[in-house]
N, C-alpha and C. Protein backbone atom coordinates (compact mmCIF):
# COMPACT_ATOMS: atom_id res chain seq x y z
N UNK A 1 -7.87 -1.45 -5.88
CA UNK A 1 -6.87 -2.24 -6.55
C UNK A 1 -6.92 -3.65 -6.01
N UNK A 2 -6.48 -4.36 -7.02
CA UNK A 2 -6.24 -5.90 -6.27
C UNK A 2 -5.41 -6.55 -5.23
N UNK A 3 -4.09 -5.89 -5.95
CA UNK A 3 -2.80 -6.30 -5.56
C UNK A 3 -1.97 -5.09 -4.63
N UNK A 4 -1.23 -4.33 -3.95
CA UNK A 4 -0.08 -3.74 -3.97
C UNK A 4 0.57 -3.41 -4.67
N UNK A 5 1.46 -4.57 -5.24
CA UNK A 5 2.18 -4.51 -6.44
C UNK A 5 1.61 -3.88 -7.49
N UNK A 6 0.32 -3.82 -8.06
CA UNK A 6 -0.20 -3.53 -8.85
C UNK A 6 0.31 -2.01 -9.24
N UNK A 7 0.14 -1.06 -7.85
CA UNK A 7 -0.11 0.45 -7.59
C UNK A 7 0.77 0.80 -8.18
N UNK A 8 2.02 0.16 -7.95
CA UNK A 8 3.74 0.65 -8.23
C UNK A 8 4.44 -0.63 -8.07
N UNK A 9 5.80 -0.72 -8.57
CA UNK A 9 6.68 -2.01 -7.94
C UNK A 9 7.68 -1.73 -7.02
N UNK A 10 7.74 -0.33 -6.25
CA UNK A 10 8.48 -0.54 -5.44
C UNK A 10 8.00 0.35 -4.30
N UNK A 11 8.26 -0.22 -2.86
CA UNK A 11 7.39 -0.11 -1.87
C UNK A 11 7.20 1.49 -1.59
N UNK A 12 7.99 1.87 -1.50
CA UNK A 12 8.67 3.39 -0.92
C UNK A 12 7.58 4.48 -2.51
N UNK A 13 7.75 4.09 -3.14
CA UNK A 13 6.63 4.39 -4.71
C UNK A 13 5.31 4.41 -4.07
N UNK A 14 5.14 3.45 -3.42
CA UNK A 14 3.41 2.96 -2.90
C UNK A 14 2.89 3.59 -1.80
N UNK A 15 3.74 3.69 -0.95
CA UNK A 15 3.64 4.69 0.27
C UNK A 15 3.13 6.36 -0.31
N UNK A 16 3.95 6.57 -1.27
CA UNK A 16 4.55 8.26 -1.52
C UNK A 16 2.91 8.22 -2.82
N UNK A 17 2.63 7.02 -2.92
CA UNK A 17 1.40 7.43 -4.32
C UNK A 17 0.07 7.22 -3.45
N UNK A 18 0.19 6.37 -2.33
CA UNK A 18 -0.72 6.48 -1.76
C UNK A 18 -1.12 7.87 -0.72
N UNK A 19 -0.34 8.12 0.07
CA UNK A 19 0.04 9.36 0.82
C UNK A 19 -0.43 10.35 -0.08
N UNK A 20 0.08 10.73 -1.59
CA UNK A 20 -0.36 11.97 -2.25
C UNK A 20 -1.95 11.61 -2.31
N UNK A 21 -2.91 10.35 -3.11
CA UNK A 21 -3.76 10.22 -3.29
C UNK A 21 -4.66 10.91 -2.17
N UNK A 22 -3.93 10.64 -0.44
CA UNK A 22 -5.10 10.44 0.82
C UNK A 22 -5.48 12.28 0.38
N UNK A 23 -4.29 12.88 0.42
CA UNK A 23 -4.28 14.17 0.57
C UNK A 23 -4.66 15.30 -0.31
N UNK A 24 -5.04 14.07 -2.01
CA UNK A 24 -6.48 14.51 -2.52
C UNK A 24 -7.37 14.08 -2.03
N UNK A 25 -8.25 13.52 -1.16
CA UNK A 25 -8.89 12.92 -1.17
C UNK A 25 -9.50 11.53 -1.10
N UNK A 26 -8.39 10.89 -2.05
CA UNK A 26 -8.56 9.57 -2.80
C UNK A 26 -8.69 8.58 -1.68
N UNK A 27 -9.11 7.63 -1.19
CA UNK A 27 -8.95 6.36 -0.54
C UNK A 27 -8.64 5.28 -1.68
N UNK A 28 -7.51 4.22 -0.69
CA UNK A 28 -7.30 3.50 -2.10
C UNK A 28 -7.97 2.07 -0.66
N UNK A 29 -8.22 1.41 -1.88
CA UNK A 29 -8.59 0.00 -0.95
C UNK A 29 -7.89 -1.10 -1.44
N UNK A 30 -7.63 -2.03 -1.12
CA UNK A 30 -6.73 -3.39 -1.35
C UNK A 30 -7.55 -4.72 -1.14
N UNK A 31 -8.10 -5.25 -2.42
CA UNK A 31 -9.05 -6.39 -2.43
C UNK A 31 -8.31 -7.39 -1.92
N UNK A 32 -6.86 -7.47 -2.04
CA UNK A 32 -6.47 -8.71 -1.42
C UNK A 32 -6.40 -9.02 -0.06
N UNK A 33 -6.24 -7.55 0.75
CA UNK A 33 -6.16 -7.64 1.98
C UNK A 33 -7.26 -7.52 2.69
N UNK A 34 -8.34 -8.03 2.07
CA UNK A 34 -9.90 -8.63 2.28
C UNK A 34 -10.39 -6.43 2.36
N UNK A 35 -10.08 -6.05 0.86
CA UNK A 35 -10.70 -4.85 1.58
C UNK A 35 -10.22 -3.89 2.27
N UNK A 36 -9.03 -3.72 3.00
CA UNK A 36 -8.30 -2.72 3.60
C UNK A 36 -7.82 -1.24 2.80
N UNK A 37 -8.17 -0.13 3.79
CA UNK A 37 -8.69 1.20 3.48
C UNK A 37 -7.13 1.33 3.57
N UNK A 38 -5.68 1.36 2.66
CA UNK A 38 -5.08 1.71 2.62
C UNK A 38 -4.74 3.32 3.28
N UNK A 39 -5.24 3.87 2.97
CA UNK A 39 -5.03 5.31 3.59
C UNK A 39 -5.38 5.85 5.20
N UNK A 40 -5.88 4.41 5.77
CA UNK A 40 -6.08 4.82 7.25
C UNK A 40 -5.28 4.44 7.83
N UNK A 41 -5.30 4.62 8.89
CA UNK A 41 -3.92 4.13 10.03
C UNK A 41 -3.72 3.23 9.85
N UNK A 42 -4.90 2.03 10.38
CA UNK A 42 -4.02 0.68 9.94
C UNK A 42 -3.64 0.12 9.07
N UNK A 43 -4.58 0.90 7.72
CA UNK A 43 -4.19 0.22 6.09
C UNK A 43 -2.74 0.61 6.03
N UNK A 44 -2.05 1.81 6.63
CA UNK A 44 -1.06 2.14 6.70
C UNK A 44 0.31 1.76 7.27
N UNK A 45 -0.36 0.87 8.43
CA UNK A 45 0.76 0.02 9.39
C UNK A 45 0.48 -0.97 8.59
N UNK A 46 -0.69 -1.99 7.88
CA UNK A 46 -0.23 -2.84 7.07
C UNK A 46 0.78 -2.78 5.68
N UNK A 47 0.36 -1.49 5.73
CA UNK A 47 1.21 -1.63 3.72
C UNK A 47 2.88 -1.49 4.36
N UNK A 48 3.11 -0.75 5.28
CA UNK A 48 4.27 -0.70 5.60
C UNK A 48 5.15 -1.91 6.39
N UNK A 49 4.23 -3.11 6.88
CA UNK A 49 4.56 -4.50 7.44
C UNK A 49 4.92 -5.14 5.80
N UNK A 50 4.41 -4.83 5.36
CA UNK A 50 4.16 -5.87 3.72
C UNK A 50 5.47 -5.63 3.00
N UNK A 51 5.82 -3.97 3.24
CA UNK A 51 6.39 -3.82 2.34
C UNK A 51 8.08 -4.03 2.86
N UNK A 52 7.97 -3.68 4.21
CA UNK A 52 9.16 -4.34 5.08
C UNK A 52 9.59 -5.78 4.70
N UNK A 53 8.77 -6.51 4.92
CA UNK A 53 8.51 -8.39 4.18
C UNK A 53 9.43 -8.16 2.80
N UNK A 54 8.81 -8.11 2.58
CA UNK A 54 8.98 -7.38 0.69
C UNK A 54 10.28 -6.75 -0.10
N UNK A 55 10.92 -5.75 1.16
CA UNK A 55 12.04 -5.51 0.94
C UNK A 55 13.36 -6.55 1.58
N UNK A 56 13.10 -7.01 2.59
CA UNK A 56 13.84 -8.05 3.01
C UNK A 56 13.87 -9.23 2.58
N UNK A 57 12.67 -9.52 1.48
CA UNK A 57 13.08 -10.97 0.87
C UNK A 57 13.67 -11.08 -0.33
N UNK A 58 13.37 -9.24 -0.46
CA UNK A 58 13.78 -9.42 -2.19
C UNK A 58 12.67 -9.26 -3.42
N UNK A 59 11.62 -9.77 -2.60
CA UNK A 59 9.88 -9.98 -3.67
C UNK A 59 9.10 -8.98 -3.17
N UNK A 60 8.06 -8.62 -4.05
CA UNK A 60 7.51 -7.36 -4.14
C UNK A 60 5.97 -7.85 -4.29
């Protein structure tokens, strides 16, 4: 995917669609975040920094 936002528009959505995907199988990757393997640990501590941001500003 390109974006985050793209996946779903709300963070807690993105977590729970990514999480089901890992546990088919699926790896999701994030072109914006130069490439990051969403479904690994750290793609995981990032989406959840982003989405913290994200919920506290209001923007998604």
């Amino acid at each position: 995917m390109t974006k985050l936002g793209r996946l779903d528009r709300d963070g807690i959505d993105v977590s729970v669609t990514v999480k089901t995907l890992a546990e088919m199988g699926v790896k999701i990757y994030c072109l914006a975040l130069g490439g990051a393997d969403l479904t690994s640990s750290s793609g995981t501590m990032i989406m959840n920094v982003l989405n913290a941001g994200a919920s506290s500003s209001g923007t998604c």
